[in-house]
PDB file of N, CA and C in Angstrom:
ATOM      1  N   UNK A   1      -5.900  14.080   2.851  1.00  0.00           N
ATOM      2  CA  UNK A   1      -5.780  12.743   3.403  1.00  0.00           C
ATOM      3  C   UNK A   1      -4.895  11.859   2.523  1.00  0.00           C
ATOM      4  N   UNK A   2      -4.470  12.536   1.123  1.00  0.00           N
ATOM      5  CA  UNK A   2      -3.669  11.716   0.411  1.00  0.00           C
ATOM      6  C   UNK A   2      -2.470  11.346   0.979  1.00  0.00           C
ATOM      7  N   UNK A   3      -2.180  12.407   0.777  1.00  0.00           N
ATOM      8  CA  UNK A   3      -0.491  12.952   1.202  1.00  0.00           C
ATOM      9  C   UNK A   3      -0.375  11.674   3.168  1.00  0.00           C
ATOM     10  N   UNK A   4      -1.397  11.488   3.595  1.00  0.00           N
ATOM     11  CA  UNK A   4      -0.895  10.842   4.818  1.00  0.00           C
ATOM     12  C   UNK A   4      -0.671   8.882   4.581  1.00  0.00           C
ATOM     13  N   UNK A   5      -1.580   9.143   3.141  1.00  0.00           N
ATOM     14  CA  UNK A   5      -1.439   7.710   3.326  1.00  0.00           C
ATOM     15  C   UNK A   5      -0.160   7.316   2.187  1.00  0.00           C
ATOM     16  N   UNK A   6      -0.022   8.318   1.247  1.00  0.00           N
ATOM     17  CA  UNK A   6       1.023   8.268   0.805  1.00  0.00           C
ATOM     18  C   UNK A   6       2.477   8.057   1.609  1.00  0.00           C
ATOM     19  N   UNK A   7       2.345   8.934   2.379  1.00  0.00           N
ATOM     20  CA  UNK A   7       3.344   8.977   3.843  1.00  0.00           C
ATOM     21  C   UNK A   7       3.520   7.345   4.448  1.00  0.00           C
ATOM     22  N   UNK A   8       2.214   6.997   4.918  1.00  0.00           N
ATOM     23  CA  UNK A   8       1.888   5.460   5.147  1.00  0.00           C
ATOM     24  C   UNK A   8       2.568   4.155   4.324  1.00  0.00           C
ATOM     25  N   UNK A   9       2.400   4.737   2.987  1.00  0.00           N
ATOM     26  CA  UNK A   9       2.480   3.695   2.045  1.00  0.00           C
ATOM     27  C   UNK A   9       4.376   3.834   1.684  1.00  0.00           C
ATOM     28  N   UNK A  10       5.007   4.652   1.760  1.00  0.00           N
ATOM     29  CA  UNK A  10       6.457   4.592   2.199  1.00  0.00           C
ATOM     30  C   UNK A  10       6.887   4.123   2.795  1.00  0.00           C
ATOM     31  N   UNK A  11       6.150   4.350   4.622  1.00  0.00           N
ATOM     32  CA  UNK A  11       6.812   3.926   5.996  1.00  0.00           C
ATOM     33  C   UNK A  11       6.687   2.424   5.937  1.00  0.00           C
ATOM     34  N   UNK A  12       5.708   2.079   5.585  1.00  0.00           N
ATOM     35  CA  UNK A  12       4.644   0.831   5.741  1.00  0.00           C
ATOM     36  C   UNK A  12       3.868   0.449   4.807  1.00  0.00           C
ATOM     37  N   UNK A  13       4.126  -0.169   3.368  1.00  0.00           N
ATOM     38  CA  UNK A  13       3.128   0.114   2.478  1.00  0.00           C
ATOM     39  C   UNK A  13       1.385  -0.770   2.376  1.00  0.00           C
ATOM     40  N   UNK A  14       1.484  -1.519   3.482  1.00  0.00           N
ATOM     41  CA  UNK A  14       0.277  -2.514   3.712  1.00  0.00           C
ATOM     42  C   UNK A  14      -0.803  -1.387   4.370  1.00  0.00           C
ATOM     43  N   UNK A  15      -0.394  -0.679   5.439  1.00  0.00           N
ATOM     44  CA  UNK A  15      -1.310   0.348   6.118  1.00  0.00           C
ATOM     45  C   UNK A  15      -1.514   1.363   5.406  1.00  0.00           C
ATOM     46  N   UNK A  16      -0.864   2.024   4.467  1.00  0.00           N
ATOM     47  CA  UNK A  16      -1.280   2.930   3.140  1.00  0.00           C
ATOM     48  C   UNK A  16      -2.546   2.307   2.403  1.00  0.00           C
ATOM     49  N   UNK A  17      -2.337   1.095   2.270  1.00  0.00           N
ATOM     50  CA  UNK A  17      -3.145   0.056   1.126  1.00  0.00           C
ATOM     51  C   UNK A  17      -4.350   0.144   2.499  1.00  0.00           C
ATOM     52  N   UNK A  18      -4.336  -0.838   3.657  1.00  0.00           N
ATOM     53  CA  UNK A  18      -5.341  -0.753   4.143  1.00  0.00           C
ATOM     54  C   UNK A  18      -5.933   0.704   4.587  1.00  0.00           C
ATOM     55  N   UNK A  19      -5.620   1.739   4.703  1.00  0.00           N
ATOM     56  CA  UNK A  19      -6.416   3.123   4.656  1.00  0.00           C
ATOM     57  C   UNK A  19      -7.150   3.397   3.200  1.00  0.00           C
ATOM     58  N   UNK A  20      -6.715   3.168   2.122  1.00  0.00           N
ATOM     59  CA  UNK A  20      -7.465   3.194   1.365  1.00  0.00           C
ATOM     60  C   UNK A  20      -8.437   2.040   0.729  1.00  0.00           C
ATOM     61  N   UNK A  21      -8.239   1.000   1.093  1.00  0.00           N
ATOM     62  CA  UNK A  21      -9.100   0.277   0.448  1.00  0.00           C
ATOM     63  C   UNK A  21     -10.036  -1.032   1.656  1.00  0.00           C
ATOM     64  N   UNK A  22      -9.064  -1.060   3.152  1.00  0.00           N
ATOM     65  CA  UNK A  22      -9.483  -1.978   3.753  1.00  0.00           C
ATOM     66  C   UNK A  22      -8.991  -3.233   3.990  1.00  0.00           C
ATOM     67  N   UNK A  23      -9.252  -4.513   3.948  1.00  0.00           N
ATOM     68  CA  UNK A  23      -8.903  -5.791   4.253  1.00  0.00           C
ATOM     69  C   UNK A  23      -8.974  -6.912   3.118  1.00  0.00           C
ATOM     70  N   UNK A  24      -9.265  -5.726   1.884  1.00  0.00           N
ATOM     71  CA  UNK A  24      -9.018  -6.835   0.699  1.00  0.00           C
ATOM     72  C   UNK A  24      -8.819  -7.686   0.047  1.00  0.00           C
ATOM     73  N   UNK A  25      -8.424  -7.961  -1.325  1.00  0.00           N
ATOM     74  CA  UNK A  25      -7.644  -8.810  -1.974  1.00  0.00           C
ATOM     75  C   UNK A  25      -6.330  -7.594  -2.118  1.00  0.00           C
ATOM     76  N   UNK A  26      -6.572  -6.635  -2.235  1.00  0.00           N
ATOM     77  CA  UNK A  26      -5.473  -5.439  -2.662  1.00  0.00           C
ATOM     78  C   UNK A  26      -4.571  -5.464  -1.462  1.00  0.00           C
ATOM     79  N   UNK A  27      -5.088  -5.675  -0.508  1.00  0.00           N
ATOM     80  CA  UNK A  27      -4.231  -5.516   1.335  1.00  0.00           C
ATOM     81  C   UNK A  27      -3.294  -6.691   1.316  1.00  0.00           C
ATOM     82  N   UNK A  28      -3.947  -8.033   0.915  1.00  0.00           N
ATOM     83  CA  UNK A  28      -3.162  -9.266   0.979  1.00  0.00           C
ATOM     84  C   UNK A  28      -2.227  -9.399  -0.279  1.00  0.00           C
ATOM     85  N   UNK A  29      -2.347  -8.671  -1.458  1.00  0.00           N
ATOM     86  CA  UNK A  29      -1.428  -8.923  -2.387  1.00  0.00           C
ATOM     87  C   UNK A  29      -0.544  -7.714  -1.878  1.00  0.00           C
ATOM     88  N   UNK A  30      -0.709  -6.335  -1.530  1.00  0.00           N
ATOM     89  CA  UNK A  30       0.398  -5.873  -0.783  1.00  0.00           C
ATOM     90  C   UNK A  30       1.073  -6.380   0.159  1.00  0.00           C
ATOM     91  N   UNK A  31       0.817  -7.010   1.070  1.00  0.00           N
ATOM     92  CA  UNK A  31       1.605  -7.950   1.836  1.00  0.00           C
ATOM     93  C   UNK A  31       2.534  -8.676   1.590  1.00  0.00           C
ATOM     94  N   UNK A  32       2.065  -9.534   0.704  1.00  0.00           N
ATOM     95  CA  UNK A  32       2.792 -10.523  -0.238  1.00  0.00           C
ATOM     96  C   UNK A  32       3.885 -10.201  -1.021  1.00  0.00           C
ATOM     97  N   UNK A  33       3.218  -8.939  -1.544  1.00  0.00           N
ATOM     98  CA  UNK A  33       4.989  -7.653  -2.147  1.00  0.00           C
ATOM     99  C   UNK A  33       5.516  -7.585  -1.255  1.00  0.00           C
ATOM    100  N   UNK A  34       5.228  -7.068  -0.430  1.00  0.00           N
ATOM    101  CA  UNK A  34       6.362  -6.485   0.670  1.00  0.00           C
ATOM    102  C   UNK A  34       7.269  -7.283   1.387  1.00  0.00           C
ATOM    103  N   UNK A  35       6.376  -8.488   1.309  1.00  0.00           N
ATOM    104  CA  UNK A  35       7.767  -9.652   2.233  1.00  0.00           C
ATOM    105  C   UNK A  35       8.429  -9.936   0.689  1.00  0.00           C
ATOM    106  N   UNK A  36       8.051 -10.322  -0.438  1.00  0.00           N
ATOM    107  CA  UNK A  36       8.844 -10.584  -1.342  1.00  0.00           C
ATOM    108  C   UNK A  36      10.111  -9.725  -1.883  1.00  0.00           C
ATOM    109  N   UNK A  37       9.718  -7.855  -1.268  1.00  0.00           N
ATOM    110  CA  UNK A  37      10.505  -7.300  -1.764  1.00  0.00           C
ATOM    111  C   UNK A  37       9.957  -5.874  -0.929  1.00  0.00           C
ATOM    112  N   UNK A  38      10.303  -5.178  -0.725  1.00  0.00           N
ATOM    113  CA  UNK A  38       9.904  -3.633   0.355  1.00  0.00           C
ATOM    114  C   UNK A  38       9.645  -2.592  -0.904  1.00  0.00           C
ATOM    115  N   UNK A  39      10.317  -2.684  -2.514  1.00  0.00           N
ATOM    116  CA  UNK A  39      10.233  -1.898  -3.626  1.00  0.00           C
ATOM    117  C   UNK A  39       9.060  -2.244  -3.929  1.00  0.00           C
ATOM    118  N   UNK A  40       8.745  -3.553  -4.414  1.00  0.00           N
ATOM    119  CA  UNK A  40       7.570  -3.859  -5.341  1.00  0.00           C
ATOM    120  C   UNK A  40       6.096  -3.448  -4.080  1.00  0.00           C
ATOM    121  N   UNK A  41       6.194  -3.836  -3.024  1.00  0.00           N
ATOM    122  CA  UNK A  41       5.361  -2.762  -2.216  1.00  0.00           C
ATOM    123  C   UNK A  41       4.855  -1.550  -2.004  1.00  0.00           C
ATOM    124  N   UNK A  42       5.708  -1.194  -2.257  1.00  0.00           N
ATOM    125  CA  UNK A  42       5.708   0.597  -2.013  1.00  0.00           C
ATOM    126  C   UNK A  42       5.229   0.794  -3.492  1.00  0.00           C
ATOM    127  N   UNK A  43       5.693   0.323  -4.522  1.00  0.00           N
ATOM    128  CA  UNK A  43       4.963   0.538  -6.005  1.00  0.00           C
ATOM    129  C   UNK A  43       3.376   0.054  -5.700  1.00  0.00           C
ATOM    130  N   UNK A  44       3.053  -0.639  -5.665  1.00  0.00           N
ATOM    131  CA  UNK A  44       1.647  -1.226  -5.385  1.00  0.00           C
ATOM    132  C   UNK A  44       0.779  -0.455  -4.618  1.00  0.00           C
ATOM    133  N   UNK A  45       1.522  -0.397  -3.331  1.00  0.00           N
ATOM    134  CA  UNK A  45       1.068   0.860  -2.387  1.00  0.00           C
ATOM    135  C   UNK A  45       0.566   2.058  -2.690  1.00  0.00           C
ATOM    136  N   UNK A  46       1.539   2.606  -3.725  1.00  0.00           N
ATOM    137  CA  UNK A  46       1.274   4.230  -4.699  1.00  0.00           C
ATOM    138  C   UNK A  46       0.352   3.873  -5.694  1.00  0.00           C
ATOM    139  N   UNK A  47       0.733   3.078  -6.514  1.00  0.00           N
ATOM    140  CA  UNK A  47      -0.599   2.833  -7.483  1.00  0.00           C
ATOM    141  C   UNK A  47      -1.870   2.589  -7.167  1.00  0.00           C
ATOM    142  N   UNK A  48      -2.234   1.672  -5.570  1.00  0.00           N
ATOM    143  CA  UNK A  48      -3.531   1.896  -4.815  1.00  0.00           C
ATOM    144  C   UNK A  48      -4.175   2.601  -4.704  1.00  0.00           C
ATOM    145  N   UNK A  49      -3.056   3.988  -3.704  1.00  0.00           N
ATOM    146  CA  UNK A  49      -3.889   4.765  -3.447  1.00  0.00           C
ATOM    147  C   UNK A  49      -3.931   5.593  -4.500  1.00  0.00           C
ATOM    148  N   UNK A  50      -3.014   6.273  -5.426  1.00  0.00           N
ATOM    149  CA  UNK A  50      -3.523   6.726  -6.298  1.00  0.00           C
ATOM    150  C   UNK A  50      -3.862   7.046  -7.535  1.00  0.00           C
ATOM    151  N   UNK A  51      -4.771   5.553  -7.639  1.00  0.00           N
ATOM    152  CA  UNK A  51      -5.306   5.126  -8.691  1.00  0.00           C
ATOM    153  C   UNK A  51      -6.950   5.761  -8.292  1.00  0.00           C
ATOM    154  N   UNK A  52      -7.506   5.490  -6.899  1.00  0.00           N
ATOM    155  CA  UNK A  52      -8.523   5.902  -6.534  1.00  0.00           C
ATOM    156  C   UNK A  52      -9.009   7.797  -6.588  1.00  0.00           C
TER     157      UNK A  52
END
């Protein structure tokens, strides 16, 4: 199940973040990367999920 949200967290890195963790504080600060920047997202995204 990694590997899909990893997949996720490339295409889309907010729906990577919300498969692993939900509707968070972690979901809304990915968000917030991603409009600020699509890189610093996708970093956040990977370190989410696999940090868990």
């Amino acid at each position: 199940m990694d590997i899909v949200r990893v997949i996720c967290a490339i295409i889309f890195p907010p729906l990577g973040v919300a498969l692993q963790v939900g509707f968070r504080g972690a979901f809304w600060l990915n968000i917030l990367l991603t409009i600020l920047g699509f890189i610093p997202g996708i970093v956040h995204a990977l370190y989410v999920i696999l940090r868990r």
